[in-house]
Protein backbone atom coordinates (compact mmCIF):
# COMPACT_ATOMS: atom_id res chain seq x y z
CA UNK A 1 -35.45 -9.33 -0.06
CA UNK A 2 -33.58 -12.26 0.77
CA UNK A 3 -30.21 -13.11 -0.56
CA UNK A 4 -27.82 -15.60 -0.09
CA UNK A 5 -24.53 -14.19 -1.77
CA UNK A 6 -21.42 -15.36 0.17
CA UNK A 7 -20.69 -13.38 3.28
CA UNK A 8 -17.48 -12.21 2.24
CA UNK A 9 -18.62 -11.19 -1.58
CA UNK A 10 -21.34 -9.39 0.27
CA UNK A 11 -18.96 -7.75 2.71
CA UNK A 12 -16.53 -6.94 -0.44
CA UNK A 13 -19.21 -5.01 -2.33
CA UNK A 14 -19.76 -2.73 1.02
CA UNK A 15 -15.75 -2.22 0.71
CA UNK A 16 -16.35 -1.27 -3.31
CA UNK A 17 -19.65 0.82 -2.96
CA UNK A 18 -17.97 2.55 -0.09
CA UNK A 19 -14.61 2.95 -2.05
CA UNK A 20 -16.26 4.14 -4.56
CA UNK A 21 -18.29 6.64 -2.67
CA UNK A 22 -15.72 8.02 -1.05
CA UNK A 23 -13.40 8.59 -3.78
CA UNK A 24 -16.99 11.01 -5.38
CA UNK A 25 -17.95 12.78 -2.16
CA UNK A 26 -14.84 12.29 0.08
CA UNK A 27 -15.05 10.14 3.49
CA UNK A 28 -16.19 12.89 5.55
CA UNK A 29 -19.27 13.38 3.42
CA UNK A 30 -20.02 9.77 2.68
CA UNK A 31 -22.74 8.28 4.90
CA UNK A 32 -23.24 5.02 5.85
CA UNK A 33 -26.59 5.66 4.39
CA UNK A 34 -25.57 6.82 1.37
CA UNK A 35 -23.65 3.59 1.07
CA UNK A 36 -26.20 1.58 1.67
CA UNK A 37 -28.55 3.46 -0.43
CA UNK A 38 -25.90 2.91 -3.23
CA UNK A 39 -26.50 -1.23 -2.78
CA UNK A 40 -30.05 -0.62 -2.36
CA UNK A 41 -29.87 -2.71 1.14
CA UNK A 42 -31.13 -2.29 4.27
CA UNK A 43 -28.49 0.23 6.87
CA UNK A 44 -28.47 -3.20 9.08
CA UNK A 45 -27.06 -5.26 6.55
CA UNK A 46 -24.33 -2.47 6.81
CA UNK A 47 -23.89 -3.14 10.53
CA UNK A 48 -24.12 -6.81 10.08
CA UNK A 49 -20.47 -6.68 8.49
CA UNK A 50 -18.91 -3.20 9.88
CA UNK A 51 -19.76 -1.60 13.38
CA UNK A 52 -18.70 2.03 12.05
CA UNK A 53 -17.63 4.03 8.72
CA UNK A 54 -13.92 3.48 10.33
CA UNK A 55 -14.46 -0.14 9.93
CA UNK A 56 -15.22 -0.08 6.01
CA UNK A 57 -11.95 2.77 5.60
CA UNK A 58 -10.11 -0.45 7.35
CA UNK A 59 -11.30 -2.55 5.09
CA UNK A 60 -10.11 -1.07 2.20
CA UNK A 61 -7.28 -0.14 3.43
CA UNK A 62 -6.40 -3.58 3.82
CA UNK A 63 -7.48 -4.40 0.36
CA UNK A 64 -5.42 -1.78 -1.26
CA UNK A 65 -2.11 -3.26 1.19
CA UNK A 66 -3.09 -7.07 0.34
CA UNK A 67 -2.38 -5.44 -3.41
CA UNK A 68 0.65 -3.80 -2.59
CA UNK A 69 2.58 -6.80 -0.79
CA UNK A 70 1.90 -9.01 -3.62
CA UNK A 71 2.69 -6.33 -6.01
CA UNK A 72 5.77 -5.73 -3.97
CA UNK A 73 7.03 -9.16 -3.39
CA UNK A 74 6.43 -10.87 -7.16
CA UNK A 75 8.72 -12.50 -8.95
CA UNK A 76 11.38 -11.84 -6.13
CA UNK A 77 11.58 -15.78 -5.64
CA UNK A 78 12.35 -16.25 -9.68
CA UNK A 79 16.10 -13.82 -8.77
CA UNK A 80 18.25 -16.60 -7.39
CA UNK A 81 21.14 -14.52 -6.75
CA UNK A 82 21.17 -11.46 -4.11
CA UNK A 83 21.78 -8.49 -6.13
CA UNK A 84 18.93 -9.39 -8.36
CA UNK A 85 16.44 -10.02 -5.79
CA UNK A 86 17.36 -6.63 -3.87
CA UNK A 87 16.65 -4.86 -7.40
CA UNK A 88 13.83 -6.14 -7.95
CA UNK A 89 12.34 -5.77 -4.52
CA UNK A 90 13.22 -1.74 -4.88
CA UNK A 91 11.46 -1.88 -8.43
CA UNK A 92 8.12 -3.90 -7.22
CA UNK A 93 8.21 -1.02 -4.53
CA UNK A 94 8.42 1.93 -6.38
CA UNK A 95 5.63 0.54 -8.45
CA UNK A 96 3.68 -0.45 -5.68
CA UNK A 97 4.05 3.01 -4.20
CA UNK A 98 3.28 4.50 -7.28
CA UNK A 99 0.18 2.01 -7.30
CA UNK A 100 -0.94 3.01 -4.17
CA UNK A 101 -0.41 6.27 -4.67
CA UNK A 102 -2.82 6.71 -7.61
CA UNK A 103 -5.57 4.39 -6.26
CA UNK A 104 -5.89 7.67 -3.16
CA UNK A 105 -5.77 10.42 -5.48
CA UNK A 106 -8.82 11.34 -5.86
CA UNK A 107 -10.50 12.72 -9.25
CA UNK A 108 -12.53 15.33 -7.49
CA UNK A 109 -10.98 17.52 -5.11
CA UNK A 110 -12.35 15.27 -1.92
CA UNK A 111 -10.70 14.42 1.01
CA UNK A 112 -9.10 10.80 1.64
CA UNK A 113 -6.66 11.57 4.13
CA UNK A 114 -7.90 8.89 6.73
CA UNK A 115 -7.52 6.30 3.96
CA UNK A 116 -4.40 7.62 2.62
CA UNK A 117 -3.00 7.74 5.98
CA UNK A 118 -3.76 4.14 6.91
CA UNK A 119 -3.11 2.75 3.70
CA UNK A 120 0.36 4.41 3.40
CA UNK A 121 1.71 3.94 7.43
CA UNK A 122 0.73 0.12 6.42
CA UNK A 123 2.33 -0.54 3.23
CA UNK A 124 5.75 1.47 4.47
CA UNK A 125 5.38 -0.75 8.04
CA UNK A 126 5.55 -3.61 5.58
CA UNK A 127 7.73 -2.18 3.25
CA UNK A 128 10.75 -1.45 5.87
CA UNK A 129 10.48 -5.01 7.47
CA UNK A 130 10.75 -6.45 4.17
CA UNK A 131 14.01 -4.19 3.07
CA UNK A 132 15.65 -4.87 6.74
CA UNK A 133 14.85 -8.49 6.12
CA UNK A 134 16.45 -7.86 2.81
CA UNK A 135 19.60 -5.71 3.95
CA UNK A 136 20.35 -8.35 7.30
CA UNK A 137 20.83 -11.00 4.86
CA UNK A 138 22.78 -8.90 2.62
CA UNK A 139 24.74 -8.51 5.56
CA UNK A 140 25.10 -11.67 6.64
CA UNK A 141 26.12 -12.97 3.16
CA UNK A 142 28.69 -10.41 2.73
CA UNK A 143 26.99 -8.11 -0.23
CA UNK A 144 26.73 -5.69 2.03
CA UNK A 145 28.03 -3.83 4.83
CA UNK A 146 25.45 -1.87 6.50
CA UNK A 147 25.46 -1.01 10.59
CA UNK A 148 21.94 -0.04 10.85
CA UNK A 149 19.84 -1.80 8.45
CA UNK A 150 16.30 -0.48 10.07
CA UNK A 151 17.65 3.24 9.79
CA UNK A 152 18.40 2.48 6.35
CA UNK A 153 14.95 0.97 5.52
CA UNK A 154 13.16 3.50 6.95
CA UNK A 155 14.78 6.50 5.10
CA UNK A 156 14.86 4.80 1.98
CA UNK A 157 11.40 3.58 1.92
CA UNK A 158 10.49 6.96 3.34
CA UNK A 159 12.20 8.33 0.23
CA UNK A 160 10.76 6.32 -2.40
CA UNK A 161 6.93 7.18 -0.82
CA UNK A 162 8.35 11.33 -1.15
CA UNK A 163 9.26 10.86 -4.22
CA UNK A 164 6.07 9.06 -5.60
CA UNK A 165 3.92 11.51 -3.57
CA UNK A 166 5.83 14.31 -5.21
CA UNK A 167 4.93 13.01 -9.27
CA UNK A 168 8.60 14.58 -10.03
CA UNK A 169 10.60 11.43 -10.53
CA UNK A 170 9.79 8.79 -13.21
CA UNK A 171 9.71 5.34 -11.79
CA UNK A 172 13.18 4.21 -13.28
CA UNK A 173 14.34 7.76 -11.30
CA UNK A 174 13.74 6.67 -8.69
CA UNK A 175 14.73 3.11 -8.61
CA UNK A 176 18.05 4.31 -9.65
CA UNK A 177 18.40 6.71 -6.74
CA UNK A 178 17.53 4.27 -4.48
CA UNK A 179 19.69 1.44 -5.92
CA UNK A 180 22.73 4.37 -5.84
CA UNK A 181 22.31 4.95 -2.22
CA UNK A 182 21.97 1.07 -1.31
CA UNK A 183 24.99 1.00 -3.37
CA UNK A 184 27.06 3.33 -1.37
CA UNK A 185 25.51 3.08 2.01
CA UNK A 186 26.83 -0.71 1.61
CA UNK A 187 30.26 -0.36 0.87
CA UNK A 188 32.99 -0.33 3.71
């Protein structure tokens, strides 16, 4: 059965069969073979693109973050001023949390944690250096005021994921909260 798809279409529709496998049965009970059986290929086609099961949860992890990041960075260019761009950097987040957060709950009551895990310790990595990046030039423009930008990043972004994770809080909620505590943090 020869086929001469593109290597990385071929390698993306392990990363969807799998995906969607897992989000069914859960990774623990998800095979390799039972992802292979769902493309009706060969298990060394499988090994051809991934050496383990881990590989193909990497995978789409870093699908799900390439999402996120360009969910959570659009239209931040189009804000020329400061204030603007810092709003809508906390709004892309809280969406892209909220994103993120629905594409690992699962419909069934299966187990994702390895995914969820990796997915979410990725997007807040990302999502802290981008509000630090954010807050130091805040800083050095004189909109803000803040002594420990990092510290600041981390507990806010660590806030926002809580709250998402929680279902409570409306978006908007949220965004507000967060916006508040920039707000006051900030000030002198």
């Amino acid at each position: 059965m020869a086929d001469n798809r593109d290597s990385e279409e071929r390698r993306n529709e392990f990363v969807d069969a799998a995906e969607k496998l897992f989000k069914e049965n859960g990774i623990v009970d998800t095979t390799i073979s039972a992802i292979v059986k769902e493309m009706d290929v060969a298990k060394g086609l499988f090994y051809y693109y991934f050496k383990s099961k881990d590989d193909v949860i990497d995978a789409i992890s870093e699908k799900y973050n390439e999402v996120f990041n360009e969910m959570m960075n659009a239209s931040m260019e189009e804000k020329s001023d400061y204030e603007g761009r810092l709003h809508q950097f906390v709004e892309n987040t809280v969406l892209s949390f909220r994103d993120l957060d629905n594409k690992l709950s699962p419909q069934e009551d299966v187990d994702l944690s390895a995914l969820s895990m990796r997915s979410i310790e990725e997007a807040k990595s990302n999502a802290i250096a981008a509000l630090v990046s954010l807050f130091e030039e805040g800083n050095e423009n004189d909109e803000l005021m803040l002594e420990h930008p990092k510290y600041y990043a981390d507990i806010l972004i660590s806030g926002i994921i809580e709250l998402v994770q929680q279902k409570e809080a409306a978006d908007d909620e949220i965004r507000e909260i967060i916006l508040d505590l920039i707000e006051r943090a900030g000030k002198d």
